[in-house]
PDB file of N, CA and C in Angstrom:
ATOM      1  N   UNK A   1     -11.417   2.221   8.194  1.00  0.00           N
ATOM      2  CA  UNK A   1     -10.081   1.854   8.624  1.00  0.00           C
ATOM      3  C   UNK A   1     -10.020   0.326   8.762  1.00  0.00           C
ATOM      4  N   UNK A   2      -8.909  -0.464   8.548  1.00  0.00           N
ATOM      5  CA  UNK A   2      -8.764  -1.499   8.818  1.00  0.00           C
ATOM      6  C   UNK A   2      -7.557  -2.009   9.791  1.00  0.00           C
ATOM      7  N   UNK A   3      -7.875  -3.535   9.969  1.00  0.00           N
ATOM      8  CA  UNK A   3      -7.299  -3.998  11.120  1.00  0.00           C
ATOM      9  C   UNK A   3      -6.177  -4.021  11.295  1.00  0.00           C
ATOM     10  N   UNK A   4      -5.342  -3.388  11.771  1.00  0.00           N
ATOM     11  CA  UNK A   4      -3.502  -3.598  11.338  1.00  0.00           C
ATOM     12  C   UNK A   4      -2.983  -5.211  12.234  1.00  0.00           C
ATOM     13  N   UNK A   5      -2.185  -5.873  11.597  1.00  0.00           N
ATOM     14  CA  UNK A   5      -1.887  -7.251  11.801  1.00  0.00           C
ATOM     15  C   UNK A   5      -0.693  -6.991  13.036  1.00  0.00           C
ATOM     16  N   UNK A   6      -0.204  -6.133  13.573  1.00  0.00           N
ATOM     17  CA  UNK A   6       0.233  -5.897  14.158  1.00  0.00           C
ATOM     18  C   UNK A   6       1.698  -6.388  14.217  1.00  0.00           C
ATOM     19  N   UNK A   7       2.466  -7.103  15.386  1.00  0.00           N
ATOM     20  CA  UNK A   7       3.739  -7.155  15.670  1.00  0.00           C
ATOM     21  C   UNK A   7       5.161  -6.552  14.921  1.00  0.00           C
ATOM     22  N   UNK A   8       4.712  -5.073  15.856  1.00  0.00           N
ATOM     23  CA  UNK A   8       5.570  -3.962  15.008  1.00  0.00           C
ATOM     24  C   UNK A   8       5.831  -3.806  13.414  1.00  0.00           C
ATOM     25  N   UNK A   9       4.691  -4.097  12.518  1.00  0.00           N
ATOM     26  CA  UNK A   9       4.640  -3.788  11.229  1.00  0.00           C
ATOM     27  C   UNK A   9       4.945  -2.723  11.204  1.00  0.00           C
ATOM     28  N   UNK A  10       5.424  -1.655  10.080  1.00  0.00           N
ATOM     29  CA  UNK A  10       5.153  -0.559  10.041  1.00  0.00           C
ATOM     30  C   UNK A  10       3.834  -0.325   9.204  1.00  0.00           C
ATOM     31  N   UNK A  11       3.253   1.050   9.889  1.00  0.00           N
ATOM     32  CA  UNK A  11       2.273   1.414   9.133  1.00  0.00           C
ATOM     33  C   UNK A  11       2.474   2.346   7.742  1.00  0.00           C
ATOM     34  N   UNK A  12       1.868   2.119   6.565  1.00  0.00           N
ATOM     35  CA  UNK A  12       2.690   2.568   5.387  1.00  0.00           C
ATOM     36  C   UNK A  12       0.986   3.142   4.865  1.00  0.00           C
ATOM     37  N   UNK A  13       0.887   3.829   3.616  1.00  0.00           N
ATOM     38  CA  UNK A  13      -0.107   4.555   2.961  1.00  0.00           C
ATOM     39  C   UNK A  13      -0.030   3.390   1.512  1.00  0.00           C
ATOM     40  N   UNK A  14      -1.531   3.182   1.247  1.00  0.00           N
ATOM     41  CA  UNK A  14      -1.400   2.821   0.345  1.00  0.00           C
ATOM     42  C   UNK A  14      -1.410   3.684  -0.945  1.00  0.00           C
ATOM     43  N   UNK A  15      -0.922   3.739  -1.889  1.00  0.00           N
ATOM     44  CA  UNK A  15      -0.839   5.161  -2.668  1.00  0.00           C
ATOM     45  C   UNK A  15      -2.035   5.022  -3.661  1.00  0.00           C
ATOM     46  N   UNK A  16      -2.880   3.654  -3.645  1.00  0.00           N
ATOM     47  CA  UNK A  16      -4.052   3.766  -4.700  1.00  0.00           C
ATOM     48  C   UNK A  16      -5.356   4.305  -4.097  1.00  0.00           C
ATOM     49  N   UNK A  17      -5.766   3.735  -2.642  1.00  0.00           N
ATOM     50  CA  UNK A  17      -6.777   4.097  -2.201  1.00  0.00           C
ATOM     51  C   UNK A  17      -6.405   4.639  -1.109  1.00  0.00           C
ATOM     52  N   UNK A  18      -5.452   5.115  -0.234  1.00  0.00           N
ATOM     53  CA  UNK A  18      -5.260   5.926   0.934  1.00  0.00           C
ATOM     54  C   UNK A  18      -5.215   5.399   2.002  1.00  0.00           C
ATOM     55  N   UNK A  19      -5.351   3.910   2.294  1.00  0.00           N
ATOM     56  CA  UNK A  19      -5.404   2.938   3.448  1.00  0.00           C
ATOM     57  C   UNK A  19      -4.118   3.095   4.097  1.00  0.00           C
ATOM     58  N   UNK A  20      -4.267   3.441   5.108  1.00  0.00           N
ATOM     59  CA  UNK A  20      -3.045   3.578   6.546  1.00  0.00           C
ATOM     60  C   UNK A  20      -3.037   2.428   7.373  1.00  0.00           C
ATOM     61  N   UNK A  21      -2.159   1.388   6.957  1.00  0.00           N
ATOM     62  CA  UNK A  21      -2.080   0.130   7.807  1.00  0.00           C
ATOM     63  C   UNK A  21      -0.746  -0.357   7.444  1.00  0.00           C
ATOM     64  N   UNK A  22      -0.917  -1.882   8.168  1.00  0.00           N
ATOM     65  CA  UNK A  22       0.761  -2.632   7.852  1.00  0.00           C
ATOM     66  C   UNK A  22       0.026  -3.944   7.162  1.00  0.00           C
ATOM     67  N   UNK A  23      -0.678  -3.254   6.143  1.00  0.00           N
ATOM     68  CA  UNK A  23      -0.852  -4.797   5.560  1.00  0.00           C
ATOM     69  C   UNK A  23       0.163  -5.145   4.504  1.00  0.00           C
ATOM     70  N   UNK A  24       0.469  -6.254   3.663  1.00  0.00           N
ATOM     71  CA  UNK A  24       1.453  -6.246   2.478  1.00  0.00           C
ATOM     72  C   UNK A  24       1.282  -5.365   1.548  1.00  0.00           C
ATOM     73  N   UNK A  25       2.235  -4.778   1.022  1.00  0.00           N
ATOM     74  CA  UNK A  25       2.189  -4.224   0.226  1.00  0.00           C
ATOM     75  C   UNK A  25       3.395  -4.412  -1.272  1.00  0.00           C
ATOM     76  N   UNK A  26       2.754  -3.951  -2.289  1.00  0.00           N
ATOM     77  CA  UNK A  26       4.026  -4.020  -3.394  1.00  0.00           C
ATOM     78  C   UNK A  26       4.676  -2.818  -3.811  1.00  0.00           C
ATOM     79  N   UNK A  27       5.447  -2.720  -3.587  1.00  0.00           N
ATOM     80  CA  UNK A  27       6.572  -1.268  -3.586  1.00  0.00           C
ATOM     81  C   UNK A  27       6.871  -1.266  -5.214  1.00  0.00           C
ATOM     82  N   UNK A  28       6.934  -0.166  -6.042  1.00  0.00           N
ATOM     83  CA  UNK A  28       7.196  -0.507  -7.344  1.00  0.00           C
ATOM     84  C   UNK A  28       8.385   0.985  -7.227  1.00  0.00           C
ATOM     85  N   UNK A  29       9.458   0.302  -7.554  1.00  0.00           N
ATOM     86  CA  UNK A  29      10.296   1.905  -7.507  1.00  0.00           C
ATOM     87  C   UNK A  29      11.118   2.064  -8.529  1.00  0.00           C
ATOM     88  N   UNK A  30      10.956   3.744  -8.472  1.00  0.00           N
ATOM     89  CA  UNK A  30      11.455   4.501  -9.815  1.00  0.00           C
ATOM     90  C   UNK A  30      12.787   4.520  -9.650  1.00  0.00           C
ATOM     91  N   UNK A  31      12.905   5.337 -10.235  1.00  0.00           N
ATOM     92  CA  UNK A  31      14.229   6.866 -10.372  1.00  0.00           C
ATOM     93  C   UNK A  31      14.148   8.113 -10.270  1.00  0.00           C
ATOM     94  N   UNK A  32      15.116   8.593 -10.069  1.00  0.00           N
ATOM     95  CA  UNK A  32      14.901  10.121 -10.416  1.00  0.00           C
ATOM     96  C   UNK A  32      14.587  10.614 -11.311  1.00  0.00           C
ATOM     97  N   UNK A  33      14.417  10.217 -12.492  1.00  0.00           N
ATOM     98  CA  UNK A  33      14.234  10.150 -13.811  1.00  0.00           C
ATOM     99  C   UNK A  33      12.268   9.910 -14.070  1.00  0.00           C
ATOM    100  N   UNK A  34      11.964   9.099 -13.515  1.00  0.00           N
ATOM    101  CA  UNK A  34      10.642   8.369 -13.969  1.00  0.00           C
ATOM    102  C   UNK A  34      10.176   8.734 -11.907  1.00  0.00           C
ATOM    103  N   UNK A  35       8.632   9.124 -12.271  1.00  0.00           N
ATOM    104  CA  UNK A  35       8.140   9.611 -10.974  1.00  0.00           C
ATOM    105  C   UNK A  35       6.602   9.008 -11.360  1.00  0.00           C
ATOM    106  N   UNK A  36       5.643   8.984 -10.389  1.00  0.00           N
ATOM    107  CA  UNK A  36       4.546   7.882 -10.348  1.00  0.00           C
ATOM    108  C   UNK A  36       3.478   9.458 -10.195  1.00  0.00           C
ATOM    109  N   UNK A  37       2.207   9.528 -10.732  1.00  0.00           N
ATOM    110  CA  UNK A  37       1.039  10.470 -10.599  1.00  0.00           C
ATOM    111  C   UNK A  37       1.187  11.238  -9.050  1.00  0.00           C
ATOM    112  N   UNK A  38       1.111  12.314  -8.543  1.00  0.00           N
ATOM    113  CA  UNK A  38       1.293  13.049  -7.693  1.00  0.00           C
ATOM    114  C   UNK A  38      -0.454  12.349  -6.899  1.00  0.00           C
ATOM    115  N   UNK A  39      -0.845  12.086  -5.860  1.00  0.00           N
ATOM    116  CA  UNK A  39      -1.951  11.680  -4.931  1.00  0.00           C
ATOM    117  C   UNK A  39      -2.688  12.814  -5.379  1.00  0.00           C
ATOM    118  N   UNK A  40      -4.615  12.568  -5.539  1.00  0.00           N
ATOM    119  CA  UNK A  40      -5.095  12.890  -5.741  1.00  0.00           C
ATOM    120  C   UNK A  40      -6.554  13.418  -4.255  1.00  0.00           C
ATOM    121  N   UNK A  41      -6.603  14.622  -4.387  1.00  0.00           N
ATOM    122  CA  UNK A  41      -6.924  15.328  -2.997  1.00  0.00           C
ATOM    123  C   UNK A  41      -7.708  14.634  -2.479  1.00  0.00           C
ATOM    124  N   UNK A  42      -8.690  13.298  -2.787  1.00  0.00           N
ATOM    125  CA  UNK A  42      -9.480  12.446  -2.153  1.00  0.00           C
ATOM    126  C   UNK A  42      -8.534  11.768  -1.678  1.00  0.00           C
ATOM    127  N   UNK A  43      -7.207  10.841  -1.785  1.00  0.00           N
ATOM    128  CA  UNK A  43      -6.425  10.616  -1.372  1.00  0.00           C
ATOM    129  C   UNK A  43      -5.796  10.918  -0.093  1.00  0.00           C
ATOM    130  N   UNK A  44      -5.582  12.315  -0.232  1.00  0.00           N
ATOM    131  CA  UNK A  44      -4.777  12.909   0.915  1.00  0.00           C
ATOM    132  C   UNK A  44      -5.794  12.765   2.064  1.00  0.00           C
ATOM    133  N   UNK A  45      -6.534  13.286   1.573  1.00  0.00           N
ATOM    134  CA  UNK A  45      -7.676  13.792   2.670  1.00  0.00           C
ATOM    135  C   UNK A  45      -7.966  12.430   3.237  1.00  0.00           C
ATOM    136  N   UNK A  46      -8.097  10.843   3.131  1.00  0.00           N
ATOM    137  CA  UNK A  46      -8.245  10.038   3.706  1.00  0.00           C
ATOM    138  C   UNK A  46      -6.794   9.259   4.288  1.00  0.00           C
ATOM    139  N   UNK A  47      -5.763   9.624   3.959  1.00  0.00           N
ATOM    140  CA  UNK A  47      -4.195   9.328   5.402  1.00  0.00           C
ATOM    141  C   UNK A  47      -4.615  10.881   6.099  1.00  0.00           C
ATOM    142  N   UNK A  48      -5.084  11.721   6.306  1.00  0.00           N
ATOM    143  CA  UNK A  48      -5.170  12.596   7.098  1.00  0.00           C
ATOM    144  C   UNK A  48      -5.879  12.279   8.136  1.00  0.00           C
ATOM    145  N   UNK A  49      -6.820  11.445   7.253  1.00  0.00           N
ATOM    146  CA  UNK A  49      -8.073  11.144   8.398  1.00  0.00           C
ATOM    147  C   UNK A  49      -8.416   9.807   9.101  1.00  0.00           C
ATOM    148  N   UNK A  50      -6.791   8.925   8.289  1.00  0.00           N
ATOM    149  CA  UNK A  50      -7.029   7.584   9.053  1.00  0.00           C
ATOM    150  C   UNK A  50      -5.685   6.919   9.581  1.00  0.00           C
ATOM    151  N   UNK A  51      -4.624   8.446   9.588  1.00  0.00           N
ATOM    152  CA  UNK A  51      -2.993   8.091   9.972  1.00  0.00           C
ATOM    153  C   UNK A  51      -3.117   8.690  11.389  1.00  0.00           C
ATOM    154  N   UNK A  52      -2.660   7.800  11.995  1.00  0.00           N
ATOM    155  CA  UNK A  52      -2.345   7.752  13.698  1.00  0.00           C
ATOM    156  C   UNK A  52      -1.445   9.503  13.594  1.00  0.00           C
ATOM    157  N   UNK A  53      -2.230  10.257  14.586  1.00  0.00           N
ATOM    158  CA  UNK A  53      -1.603  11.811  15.038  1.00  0.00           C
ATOM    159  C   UNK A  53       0.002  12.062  15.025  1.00  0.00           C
ATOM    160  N   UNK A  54       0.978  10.987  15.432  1.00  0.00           N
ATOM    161  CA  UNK A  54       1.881  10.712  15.710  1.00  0.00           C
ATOM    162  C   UNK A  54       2.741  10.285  14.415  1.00  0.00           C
ATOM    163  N   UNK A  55       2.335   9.586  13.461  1.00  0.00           N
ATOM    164  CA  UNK A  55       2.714   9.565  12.618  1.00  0.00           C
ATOM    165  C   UNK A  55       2.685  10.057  11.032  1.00  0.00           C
ATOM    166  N   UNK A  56       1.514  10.906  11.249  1.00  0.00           N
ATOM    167  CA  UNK A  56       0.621  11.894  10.036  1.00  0.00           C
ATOM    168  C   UNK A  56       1.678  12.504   8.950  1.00  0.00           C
ATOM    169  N   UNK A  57       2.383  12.802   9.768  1.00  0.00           N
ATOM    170  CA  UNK A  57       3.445  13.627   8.962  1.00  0.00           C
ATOM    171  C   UNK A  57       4.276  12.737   8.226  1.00  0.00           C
ATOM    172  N   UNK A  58       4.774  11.428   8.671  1.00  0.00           N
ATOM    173  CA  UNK A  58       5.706  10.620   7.722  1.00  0.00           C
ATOM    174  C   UNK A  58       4.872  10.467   6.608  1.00  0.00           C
ATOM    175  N   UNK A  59       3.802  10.092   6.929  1.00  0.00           N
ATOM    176  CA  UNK A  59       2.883   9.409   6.127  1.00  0.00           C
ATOM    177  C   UNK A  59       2.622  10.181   5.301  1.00  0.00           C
ATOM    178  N   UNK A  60       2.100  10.924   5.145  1.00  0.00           N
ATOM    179  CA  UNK A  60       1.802  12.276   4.477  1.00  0.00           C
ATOM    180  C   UNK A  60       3.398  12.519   3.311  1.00  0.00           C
ATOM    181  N   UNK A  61       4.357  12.580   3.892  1.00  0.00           N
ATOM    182  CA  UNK A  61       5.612  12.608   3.265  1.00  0.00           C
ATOM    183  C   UNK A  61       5.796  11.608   2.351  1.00  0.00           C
ATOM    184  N   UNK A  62       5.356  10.423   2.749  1.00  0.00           N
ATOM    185  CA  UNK A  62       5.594   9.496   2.067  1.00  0.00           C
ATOM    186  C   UNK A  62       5.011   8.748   0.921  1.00  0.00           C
ATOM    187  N   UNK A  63       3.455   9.466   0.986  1.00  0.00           N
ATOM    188  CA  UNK A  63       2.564   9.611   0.072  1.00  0.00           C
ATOM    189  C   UNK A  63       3.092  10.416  -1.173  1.00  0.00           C
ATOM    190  N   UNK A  64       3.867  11.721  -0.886  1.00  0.00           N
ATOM    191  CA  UNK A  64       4.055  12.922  -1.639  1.00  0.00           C
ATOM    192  C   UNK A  64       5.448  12.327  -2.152  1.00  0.00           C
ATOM    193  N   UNK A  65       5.828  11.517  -1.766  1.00  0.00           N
ATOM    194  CA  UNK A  65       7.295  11.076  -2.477  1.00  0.00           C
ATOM    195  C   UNK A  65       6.892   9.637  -3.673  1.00  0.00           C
ATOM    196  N   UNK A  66       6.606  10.553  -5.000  1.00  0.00           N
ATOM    197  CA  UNK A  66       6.752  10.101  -6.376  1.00  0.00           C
ATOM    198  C   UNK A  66       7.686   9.344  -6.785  1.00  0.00           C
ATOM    199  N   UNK A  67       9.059   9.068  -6.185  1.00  0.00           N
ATOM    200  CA  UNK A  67       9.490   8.592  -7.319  1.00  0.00           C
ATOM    201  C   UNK A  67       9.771   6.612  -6.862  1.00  0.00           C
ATOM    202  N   UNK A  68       8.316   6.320  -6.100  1.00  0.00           N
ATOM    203  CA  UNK A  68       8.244   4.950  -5.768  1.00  0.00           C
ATOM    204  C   UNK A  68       6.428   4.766  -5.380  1.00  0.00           C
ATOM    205  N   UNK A  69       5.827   3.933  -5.476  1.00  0.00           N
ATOM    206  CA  UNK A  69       4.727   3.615  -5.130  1.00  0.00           C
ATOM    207  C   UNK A  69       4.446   2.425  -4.172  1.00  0.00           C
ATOM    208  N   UNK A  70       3.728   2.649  -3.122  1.00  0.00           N
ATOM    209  CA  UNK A  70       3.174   1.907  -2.282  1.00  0.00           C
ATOM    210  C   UNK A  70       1.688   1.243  -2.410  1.00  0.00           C
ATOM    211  N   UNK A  71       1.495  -0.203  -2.938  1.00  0.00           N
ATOM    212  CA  UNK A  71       0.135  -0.232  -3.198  1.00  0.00           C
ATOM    213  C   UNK A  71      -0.347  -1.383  -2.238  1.00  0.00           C
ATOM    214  N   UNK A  72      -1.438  -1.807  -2.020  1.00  0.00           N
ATOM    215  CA  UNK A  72      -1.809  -2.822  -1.489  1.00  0.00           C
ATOM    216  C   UNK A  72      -1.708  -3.895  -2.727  1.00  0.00           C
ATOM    217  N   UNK A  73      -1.753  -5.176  -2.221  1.00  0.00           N
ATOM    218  CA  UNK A  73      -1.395  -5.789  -3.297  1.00  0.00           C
ATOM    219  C   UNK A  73      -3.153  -6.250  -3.791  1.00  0.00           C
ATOM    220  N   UNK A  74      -3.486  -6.324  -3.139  1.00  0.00           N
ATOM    221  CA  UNK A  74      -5.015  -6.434  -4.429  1.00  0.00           C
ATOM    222  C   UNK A  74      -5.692  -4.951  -4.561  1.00  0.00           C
ATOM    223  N   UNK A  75      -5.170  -3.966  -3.909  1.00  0.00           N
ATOM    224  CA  UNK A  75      -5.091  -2.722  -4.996  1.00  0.00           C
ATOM    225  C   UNK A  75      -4.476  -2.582  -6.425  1.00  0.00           C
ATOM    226  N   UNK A  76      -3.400  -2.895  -5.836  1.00  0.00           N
ATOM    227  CA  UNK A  76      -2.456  -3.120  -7.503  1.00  0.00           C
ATOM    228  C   UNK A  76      -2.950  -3.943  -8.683  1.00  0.00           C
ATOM    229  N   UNK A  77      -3.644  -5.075  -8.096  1.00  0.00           N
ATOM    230  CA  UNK A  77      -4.181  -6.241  -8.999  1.00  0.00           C
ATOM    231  C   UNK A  77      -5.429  -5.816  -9.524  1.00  0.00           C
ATOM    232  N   UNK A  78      -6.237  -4.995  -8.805  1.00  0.00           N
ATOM    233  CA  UNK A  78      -7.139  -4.691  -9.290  1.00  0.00           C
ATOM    234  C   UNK A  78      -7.003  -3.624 -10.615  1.00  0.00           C
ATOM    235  N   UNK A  79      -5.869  -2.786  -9.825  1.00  0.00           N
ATOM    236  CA  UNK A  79      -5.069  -1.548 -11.148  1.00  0.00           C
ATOM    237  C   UNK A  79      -5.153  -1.887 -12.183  1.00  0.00           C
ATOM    238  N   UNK A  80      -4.537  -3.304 -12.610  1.00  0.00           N
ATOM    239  CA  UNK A  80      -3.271  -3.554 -13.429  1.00  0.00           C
ATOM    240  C   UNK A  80      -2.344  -3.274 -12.977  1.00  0.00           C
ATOM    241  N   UNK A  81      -1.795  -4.541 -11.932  1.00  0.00           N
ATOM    242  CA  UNK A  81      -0.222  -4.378 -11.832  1.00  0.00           C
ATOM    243  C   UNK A  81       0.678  -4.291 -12.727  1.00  0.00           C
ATOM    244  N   UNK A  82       1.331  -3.350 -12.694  1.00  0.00           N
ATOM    245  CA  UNK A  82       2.208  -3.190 -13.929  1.00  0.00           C
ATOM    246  C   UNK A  82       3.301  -4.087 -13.918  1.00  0.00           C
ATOM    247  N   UNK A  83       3.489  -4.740 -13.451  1.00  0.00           N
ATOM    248  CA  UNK A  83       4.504  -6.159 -13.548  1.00  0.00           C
ATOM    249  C   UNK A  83       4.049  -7.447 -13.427  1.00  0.00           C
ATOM    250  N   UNK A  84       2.818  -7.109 -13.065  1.00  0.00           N
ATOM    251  CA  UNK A  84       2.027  -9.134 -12.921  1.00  0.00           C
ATOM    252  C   UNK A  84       2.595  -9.354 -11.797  1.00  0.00           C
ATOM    253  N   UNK A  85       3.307  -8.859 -10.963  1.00  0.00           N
ATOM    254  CA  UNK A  85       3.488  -9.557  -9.690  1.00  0.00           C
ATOM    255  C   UNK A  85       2.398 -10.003  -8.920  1.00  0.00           C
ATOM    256  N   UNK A  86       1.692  -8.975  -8.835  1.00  0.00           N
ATOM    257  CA  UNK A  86       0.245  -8.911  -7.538  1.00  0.00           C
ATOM    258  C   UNK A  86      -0.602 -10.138  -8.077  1.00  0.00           C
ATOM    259  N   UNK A  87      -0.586 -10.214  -9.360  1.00  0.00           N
ATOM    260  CA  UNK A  87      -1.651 -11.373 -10.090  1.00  0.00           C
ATOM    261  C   UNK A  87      -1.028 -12.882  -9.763  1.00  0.00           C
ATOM    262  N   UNK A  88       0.016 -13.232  -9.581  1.00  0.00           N
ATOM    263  CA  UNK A  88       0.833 -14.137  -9.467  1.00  0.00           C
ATOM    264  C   UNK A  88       1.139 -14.297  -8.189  1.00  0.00           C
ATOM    265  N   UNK A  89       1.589 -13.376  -7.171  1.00  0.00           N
ATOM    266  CA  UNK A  89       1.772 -13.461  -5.895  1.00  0.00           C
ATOM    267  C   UNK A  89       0.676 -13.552  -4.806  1.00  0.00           C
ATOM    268  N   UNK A  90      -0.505 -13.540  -5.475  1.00  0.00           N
ATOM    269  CA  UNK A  90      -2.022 -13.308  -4.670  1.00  0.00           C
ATOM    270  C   UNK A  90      -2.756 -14.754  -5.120  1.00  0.00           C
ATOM    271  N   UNK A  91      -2.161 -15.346  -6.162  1.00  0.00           N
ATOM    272  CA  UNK A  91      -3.098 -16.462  -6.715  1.00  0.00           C
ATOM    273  C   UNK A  91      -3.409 -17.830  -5.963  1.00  0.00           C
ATOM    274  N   UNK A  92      -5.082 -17.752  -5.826  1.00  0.00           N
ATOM    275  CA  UNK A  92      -5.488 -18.355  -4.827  1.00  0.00           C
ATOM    276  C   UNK A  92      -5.727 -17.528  -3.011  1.00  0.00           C
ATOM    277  N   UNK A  93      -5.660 -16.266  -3.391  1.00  0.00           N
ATOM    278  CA  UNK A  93      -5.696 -15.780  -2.293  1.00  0.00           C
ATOM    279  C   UNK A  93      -6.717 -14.582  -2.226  1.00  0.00           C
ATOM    280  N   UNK A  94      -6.926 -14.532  -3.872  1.00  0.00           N
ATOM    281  CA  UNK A  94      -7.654 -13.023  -4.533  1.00  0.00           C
ATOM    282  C   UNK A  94      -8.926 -12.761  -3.494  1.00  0.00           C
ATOM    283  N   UNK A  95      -9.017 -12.893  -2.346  1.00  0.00           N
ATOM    284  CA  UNK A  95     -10.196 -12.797  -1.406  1.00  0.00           C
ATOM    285  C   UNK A  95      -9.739 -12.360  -0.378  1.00  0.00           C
ATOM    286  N   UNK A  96      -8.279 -12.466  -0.139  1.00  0.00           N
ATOM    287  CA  UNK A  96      -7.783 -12.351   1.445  1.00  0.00           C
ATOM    288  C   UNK A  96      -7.452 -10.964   1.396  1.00  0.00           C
ATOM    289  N   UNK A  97      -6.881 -10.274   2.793  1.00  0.00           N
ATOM    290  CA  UNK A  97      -6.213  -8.986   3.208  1.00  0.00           C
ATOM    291  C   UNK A  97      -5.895  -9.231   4.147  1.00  0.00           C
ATOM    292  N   UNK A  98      -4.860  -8.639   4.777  1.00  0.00           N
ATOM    293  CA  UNK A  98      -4.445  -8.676   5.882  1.00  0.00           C
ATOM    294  C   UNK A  98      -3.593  -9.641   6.492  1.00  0.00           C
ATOM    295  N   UNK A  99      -4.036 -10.302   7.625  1.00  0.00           N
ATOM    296  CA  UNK A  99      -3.298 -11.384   8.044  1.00  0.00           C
ATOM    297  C   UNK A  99      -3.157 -12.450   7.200  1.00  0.00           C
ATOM    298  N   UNK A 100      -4.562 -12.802   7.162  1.00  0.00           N
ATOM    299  CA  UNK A 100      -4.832 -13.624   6.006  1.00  0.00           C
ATOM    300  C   UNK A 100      -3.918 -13.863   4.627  1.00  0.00           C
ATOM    301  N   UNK A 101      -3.748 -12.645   3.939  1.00  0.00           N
ATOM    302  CA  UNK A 101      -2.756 -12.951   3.139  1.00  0.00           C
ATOM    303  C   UNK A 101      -1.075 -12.637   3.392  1.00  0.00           C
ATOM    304  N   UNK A 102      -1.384 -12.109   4.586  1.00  0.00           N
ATOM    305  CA  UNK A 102       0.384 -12.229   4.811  1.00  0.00           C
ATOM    306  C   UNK A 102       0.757 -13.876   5.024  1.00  0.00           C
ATOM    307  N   UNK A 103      -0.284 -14.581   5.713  1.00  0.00           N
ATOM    308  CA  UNK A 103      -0.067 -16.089   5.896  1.00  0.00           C
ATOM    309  C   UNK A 103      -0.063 -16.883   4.530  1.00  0.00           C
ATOM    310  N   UNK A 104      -0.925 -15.985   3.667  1.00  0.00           N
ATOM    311  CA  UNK A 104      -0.487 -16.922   2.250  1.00  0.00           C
ATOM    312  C   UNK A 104       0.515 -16.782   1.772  1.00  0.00           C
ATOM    313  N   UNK A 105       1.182 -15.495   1.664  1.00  0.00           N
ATOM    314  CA  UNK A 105       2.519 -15.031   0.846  1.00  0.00           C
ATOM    315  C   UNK A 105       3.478 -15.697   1.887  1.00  0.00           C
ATOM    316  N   UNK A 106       3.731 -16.065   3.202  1.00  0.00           N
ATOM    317  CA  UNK A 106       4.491 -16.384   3.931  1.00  0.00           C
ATOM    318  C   UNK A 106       4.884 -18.323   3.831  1.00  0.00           C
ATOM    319  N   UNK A 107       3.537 -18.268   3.135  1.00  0.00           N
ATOM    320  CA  UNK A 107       3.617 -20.173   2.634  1.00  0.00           C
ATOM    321  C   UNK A 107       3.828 -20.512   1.316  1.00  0.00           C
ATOM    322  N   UNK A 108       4.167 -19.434   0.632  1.00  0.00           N
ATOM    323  CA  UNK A 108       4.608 -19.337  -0.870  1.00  0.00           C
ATOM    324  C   UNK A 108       5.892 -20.075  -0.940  1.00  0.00           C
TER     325      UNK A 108
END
């Protein structure tokens, strides 16, 4: 689990590796039309096991809702962001998480 940066972030799922925090993330969203790979049961099984009791269930929901993706942004970069954002919006930062790079994207 990692450190959540706190001051009422919300906590969100990352949809590549399963991380339950409020770190940045890059939202890539569909349509109704076009829907993103359904989470894969190693997936689930780690927001089960690292989403606050209280909020399990959004999270869980929100994982299972395809037709938008939630990634960390050097998850995504590592992917292949499919838009080059993460590669471009992280540059010079490709080391940070967390606070750390919310303070870089915030001095962009």
């Amino acid at each position: 689990m990692t450190k959540n940066i706190g001051g009422d972030r919300a906590l969100r799922v990352c949809d590549l590796c399963g991380g339950v925090d409020d770190h940045p993330r890059h939202v890539i969203a569909g349509d109704t039309r076009e829907t993103f790979a359904a989470p894969a049961e190693d997936i689930v099984q780690k927001v089960l096991e690292e989403a606050p009791e209280d909020q399990r269930s959004k999270l869980v929901r929100d994982l299972f809702d395809t037709t938008s993706s939630d990634r960390h942004m050097d998850c995504c970069r590592e992917a292949g962001c499919p838009t080059g954002d993460c590669e471009r919006t992280t540059q010079g930062a490709e080391d940070k998480r967390g606070a750390a790079l919310l303070k870089h994207l915030r001095e962009q």
